[in-house]
PDB file of N, CA and C in Angstrom:
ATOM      1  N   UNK A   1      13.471  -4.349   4.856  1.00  0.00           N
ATOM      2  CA  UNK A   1      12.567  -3.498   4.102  1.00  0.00           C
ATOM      3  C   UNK A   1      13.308  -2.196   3.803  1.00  0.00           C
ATOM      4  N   UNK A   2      13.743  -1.965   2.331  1.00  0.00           N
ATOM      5  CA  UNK A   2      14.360  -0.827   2.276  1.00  0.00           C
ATOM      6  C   UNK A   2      13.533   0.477   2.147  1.00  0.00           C
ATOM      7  N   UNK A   3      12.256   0.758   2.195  1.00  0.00           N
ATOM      8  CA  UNK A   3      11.828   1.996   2.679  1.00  0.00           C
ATOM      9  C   UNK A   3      11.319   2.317   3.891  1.00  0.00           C
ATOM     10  N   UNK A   4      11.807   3.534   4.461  1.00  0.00           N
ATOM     11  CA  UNK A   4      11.107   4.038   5.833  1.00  0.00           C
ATOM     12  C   UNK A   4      10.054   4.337   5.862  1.00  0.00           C
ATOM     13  N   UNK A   5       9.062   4.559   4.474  1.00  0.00           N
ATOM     14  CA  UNK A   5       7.809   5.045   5.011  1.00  0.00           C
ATOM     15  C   UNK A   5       7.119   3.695   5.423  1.00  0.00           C
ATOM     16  N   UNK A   6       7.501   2.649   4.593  1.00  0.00           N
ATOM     17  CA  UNK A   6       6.599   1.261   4.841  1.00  0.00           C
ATOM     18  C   UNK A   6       7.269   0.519   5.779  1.00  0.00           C
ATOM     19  N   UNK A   7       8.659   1.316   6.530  1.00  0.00           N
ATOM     20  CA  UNK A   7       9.246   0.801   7.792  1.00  0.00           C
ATOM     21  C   UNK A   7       8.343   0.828   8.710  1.00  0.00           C
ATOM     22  N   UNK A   8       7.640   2.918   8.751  1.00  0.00           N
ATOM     23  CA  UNK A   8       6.897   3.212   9.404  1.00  0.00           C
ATOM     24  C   UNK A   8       5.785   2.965  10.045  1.00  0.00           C
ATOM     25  N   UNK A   9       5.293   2.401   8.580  1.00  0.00           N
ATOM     26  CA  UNK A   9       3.499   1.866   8.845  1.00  0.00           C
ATOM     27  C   UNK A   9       3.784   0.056   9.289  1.00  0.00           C
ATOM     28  N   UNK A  10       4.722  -0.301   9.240  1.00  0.00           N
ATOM     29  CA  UNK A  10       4.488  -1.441   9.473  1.00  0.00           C
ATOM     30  C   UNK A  10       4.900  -1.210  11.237  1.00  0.00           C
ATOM     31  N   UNK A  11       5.854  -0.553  11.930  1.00  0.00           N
ATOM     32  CA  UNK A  11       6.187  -0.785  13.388  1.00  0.00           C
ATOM     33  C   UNK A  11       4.806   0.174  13.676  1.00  0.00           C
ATOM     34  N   UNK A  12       4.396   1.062  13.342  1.00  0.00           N
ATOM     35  CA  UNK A  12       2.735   1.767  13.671  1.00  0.00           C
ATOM     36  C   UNK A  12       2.330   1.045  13.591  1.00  0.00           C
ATOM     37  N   UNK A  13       1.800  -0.238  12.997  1.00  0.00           N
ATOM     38  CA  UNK A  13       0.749  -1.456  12.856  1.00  0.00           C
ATOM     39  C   UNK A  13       1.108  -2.228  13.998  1.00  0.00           C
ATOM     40  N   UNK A  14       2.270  -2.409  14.044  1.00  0.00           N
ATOM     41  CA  UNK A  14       2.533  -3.092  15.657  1.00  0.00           C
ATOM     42  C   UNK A  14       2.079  -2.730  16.453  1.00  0.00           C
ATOM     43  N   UNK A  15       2.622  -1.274  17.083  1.00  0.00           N
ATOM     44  CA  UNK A  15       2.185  -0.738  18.386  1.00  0.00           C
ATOM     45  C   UNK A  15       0.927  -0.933  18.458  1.00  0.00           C
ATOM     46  N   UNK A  16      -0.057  -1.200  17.120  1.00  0.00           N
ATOM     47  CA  UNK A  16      -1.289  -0.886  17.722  1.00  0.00           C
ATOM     48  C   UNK A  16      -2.017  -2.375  17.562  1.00  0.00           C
ATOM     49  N   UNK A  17      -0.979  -2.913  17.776  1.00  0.00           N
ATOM     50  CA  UNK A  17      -1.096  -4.640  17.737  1.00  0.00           C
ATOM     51  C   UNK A  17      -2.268  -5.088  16.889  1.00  0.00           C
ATOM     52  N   UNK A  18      -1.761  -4.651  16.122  1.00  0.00           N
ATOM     53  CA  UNK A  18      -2.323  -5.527  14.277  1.00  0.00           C
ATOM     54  C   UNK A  18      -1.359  -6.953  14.076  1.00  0.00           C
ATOM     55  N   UNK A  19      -2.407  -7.644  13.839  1.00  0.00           N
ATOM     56  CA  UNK A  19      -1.589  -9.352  13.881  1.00  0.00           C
ATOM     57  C   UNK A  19      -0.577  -9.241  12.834  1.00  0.00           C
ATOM     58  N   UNK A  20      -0.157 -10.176  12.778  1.00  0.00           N
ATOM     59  CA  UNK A  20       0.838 -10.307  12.147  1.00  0.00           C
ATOM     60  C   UNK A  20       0.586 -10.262  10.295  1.00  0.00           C
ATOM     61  N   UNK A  21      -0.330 -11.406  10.287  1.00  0.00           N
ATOM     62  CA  UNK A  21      -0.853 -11.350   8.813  1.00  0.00           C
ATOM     63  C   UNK A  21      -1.723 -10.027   8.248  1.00  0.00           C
ATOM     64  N   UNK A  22      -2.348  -9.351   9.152  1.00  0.00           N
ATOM     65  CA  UNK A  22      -2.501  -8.066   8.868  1.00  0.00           C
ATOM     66  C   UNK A  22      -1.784  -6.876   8.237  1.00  0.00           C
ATOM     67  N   UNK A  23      -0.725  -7.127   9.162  1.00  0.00           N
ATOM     68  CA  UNK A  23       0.755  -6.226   8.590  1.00  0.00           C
ATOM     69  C   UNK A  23       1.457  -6.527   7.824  1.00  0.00           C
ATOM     70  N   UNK A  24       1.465  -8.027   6.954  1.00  0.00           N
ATOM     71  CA  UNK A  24       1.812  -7.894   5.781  1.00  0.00           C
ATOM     72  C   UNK A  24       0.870  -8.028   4.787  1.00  0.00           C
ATOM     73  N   UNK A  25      -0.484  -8.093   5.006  1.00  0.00           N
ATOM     74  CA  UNK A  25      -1.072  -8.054   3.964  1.00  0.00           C
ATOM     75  C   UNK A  25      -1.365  -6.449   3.345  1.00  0.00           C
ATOM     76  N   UNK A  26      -1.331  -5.391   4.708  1.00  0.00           N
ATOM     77  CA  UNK A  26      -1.516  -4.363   4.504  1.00  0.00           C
ATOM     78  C   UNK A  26      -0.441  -3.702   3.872  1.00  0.00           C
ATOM     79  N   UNK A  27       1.125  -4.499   4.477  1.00  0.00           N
ATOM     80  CA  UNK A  27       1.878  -3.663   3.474  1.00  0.00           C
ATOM     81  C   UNK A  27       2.059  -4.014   1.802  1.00  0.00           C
ATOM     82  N   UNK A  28       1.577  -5.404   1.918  1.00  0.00           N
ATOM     83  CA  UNK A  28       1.669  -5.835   0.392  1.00  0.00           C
ATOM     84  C   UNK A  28       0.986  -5.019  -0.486  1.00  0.00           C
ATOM     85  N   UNK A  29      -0.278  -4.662  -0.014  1.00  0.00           N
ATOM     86  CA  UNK A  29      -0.770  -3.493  -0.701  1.00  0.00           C
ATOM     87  C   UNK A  29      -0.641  -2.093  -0.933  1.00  0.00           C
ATOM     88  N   UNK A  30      -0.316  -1.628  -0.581  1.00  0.00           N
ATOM     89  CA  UNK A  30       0.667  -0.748  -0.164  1.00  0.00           C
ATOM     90  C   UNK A  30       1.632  -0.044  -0.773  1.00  0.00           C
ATOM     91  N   UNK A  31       2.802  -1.456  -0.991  1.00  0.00           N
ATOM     92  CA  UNK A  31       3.896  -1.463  -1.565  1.00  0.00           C
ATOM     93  C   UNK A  31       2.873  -1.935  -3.254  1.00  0.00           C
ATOM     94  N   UNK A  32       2.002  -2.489  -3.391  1.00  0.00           N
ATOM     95  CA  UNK A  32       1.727  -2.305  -4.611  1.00  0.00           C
ATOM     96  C   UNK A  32       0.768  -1.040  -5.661  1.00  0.00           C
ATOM     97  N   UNK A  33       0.427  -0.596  -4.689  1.00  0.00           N
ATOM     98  CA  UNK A  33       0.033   0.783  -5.026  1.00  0.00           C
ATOM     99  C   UNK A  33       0.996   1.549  -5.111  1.00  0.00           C
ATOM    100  N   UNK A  34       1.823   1.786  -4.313  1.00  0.00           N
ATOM    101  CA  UNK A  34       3.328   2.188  -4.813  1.00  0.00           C
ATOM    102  C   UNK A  34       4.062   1.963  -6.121  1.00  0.00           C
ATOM    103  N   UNK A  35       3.808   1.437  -6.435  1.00  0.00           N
ATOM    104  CA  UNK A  35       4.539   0.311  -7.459  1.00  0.00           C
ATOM    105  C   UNK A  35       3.640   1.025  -9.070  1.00  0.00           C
ATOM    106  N   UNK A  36       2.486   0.898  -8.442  1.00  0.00           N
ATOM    107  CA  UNK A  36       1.655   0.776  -9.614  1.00  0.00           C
ATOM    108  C   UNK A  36       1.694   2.387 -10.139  1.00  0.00           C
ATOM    109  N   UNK A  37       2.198   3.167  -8.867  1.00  0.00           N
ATOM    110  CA  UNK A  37       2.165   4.565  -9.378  1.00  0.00           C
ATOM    111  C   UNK A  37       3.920   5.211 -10.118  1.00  0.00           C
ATOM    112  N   UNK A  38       4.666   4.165 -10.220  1.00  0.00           N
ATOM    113  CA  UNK A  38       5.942   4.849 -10.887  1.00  0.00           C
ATOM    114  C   UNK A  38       6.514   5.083  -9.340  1.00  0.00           C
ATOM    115  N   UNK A  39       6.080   4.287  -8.203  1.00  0.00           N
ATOM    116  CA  UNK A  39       7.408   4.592  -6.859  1.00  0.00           C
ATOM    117  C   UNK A  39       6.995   6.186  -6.582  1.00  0.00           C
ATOM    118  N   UNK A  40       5.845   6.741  -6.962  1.00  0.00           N
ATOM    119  CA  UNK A  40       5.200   7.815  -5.968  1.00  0.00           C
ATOM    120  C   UNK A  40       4.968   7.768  -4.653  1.00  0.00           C
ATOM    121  N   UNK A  41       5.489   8.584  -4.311  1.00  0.00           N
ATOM    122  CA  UNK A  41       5.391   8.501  -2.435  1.00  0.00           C
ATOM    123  C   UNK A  41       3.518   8.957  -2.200  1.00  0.00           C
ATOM    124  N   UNK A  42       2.833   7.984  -1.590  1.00  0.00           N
ATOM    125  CA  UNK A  42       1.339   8.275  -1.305  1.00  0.00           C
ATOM    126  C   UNK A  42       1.375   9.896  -0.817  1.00  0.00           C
ATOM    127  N   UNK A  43       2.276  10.718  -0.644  1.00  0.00           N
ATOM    128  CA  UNK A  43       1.745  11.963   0.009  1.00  0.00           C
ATOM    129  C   UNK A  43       1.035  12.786  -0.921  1.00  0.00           C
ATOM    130  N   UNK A  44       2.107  12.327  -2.306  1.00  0.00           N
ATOM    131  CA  UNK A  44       1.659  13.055  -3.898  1.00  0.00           C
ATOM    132  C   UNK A  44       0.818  12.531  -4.438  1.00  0.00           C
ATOM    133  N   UNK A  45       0.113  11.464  -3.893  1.00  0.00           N
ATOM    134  CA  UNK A  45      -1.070  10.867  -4.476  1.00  0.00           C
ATOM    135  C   UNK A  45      -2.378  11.588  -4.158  1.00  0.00           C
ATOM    136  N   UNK A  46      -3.725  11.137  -4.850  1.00  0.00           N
ATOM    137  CA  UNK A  46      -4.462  11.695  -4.369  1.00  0.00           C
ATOM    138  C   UNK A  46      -5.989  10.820  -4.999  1.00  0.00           C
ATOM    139  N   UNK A  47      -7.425  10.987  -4.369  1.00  0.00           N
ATOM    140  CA  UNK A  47      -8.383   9.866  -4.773  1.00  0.00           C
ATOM    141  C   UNK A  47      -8.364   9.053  -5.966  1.00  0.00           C
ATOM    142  N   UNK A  48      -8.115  10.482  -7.265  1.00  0.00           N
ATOM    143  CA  UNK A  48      -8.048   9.739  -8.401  1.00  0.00           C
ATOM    144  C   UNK A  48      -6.892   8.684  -8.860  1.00  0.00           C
ATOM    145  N   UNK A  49      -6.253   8.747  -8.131  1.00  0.00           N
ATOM    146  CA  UNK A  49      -4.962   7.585  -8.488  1.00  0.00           C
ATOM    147  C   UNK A  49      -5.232   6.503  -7.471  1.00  0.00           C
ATOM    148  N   UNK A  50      -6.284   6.783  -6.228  1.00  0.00           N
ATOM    149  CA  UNK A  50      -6.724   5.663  -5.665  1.00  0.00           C
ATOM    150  C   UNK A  50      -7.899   4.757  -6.945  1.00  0.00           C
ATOM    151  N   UNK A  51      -8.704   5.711  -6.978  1.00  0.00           N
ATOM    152  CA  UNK A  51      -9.806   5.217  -7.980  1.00  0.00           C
ATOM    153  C   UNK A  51      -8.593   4.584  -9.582  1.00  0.00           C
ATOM    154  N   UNK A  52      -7.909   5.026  -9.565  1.00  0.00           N
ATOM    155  CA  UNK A  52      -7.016   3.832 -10.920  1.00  0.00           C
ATOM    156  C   UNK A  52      -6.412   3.383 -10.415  1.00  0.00           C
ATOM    157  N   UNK A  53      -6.170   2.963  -9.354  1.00  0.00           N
ATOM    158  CA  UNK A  53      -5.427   1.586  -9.189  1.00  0.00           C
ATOM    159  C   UNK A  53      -6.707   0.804  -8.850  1.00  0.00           C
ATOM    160  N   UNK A  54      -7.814   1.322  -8.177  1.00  0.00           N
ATOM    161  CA  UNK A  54      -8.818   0.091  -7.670  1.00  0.00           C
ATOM    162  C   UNK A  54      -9.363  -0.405  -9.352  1.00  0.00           C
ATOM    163  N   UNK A  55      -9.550   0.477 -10.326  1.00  0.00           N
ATOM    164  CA  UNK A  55     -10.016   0.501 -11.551  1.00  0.00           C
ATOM    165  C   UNK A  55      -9.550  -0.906 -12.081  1.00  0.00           C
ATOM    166  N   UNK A  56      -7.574  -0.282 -12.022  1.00  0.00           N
ATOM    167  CA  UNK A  56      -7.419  -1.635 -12.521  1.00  0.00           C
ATOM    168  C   UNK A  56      -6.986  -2.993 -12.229  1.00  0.00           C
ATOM    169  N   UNK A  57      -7.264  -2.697 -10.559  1.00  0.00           N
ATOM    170  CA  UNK A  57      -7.280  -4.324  -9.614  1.00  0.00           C
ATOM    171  C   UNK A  57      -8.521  -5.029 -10.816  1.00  0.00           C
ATOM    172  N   UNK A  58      -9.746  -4.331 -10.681  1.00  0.00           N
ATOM    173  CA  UNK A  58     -11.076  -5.161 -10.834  1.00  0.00           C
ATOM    174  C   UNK A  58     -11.013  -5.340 -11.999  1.00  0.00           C
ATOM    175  N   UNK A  59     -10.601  -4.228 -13.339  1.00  0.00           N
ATOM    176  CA  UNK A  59     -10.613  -4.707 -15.050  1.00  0.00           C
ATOM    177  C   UNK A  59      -9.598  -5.601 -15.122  1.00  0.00           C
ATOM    178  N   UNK A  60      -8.166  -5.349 -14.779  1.00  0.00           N
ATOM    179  CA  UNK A  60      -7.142  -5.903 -15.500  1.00  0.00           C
ATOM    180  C   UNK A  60      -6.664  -7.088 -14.445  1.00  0.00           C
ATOM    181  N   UNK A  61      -6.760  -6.900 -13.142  1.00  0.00           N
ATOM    182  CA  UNK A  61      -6.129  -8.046 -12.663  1.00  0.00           C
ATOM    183  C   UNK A  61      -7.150  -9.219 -11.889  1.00  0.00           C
ATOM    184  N   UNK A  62      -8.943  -8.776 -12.253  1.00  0.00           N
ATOM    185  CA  UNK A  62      -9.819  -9.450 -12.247  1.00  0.00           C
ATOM    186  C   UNK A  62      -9.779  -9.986 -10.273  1.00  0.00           C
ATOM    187  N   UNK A  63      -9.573  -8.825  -9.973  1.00  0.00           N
ATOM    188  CA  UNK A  63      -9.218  -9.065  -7.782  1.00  0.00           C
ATOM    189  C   UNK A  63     -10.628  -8.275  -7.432  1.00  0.00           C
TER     190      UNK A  63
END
């Protein structure tokens, strides 16, 4: 996994013994909210870029 922040949250998901399929489903999302923002680090994010990506899970990718 070449980023440390989603290094981070994934060995934090361990310690706090999140199963296995948990921790990658959580990072899959994650890493796609990432993705969806131009590779913005979540610190610079903020609700309204939560509220458009959930926007366009449900219009455009029908999830």
């Amino acid at each position: 996994m070449a980023s440390l922040f989603l290094t981070y949250i994934k060995e934090y998901m361990y310690q706090k013994n999140y199963a296995k399929r948990t921790v990658e489903s959580y990072l899959y999302w994650i890493k796609n909210y990432i993705l969806f923002h131009d590779k913005k680090h979540p610190d610079k994010l903020d609700n309204d870029d939560v509220e458009q990506f959930l926007s366009y899970l449900k219009n455009q990718s029908h999830i």
